[in-house]
Protein backbone atom coordinates (compact mmCIF):
# COMPACT_ATOMS: atom_id res chain seq x y z
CA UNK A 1 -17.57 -6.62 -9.11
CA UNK A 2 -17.32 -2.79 -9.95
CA UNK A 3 -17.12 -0.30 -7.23
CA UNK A 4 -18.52 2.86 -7.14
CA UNK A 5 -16.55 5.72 -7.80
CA UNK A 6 -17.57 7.14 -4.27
CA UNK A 7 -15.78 4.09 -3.01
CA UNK A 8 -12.94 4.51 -5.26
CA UNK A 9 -12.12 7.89 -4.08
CA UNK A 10 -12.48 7.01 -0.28
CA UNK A 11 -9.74 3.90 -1.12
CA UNK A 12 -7.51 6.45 -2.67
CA UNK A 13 -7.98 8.58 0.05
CA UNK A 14 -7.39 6.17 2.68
CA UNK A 15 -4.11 4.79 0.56
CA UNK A 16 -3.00 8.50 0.41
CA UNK A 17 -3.72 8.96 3.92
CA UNK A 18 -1.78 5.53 4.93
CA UNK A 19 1.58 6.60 2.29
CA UNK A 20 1.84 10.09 4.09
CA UNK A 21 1.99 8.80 7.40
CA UNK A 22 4.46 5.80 6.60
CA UNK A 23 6.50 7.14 4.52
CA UNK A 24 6.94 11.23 4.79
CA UNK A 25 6.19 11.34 8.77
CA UNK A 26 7.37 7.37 9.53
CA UNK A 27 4.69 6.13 11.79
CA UNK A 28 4.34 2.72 12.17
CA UNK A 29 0.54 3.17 12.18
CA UNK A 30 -2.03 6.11 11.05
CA UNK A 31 -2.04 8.85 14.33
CA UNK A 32 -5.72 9.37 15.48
CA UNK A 33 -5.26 12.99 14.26
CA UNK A 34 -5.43 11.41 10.37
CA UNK A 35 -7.95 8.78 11.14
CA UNK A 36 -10.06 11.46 12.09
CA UNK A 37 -9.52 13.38 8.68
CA UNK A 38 -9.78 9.93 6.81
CA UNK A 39 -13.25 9.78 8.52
CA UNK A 40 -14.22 13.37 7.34
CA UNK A 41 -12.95 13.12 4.09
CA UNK A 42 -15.73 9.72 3.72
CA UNK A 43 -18.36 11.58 5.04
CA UNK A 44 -17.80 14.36 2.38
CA UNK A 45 -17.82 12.06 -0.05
CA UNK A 46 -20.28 9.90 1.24
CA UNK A 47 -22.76 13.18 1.20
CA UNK A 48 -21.31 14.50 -2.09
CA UNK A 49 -24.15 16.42 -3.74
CA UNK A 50 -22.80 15.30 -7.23
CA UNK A 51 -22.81 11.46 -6.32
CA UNK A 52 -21.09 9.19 -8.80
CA UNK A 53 -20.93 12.14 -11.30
CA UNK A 54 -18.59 14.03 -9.05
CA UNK A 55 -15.89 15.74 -10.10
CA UNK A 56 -12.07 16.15 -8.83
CA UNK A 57 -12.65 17.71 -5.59
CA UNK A 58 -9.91 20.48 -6.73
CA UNK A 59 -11.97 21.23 -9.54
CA UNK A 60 -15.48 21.25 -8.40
CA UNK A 61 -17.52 24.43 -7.28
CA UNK A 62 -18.27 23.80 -3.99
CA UNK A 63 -15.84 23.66 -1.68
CA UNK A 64 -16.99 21.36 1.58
CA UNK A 65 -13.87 20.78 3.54
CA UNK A 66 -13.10 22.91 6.45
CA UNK A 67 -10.26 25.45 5.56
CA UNK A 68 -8.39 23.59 7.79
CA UNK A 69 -8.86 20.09 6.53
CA UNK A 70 -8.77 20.82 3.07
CA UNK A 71 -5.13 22.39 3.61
CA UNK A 72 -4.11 19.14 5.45
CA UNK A 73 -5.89 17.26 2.37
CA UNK A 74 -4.13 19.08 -0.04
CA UNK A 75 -0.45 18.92 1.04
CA UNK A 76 -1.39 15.38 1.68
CA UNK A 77 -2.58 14.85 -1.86
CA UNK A 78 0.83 16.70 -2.80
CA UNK A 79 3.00 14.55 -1.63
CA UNK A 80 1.71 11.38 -1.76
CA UNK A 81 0.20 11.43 -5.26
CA UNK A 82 3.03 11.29 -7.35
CA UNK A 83 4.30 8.58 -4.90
CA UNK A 84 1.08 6.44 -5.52
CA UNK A 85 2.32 5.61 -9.47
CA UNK A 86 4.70 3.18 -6.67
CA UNK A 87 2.71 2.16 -4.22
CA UNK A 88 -0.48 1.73 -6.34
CA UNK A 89 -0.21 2.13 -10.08
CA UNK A 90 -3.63 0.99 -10.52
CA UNK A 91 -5.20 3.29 -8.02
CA UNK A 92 -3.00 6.40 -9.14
CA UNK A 93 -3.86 5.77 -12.98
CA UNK A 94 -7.29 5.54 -12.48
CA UNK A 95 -7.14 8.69 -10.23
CA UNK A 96 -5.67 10.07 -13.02
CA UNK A 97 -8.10 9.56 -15.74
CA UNK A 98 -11.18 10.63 -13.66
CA UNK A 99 -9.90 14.07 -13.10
């Protein structure tokens, strides 16, 4: 069964979100403070205007994260990125072709 792509970017999100916490802040668990931008981040994409045909949030035109979330989504995505090709080389390859 083939998932969406919306779906594909809130699992990478979510594994991005889950590596950052573990291993560059060592929490046992996700803090509220990053479930709460997990949950933003879904609805973003969930209400993305370009649907499956998205492209790489860095690269698209319209900008919908708060100022403030995107910054925490991009050093986030900074770190934890080239640590996915670890974690999950399936995830982080694909990632990597659909930009």
């Amino acid at each position: 069964m083939s998932r969406s792509r919306i779906e594909r970017e809130k699992r990478v999100v979510s594994s991005m979100i889950e590596l950052y916490c573990r291993h560059k802040l060592h929490m046992t668990e996700v803090s509220e403070e990053y479930r709460q931008l997990e949950e933003y981040a879904h609805r973003r994409l969930d209400g993305c205007k370009f649907g499956e045909q998205k492209p790489a949030c860095k690269r698209c035109p319209i900008h919908c994260y708060k100022p403030a979330m995107r910054d925490t989504m991009r050093e986030i995505m900074r770190w934890s990125g080239p640590r996915m090709i670890i974690y999950d080389p399936i995830a982080a390859l694909r990632h990597l072709f659909n930009k």
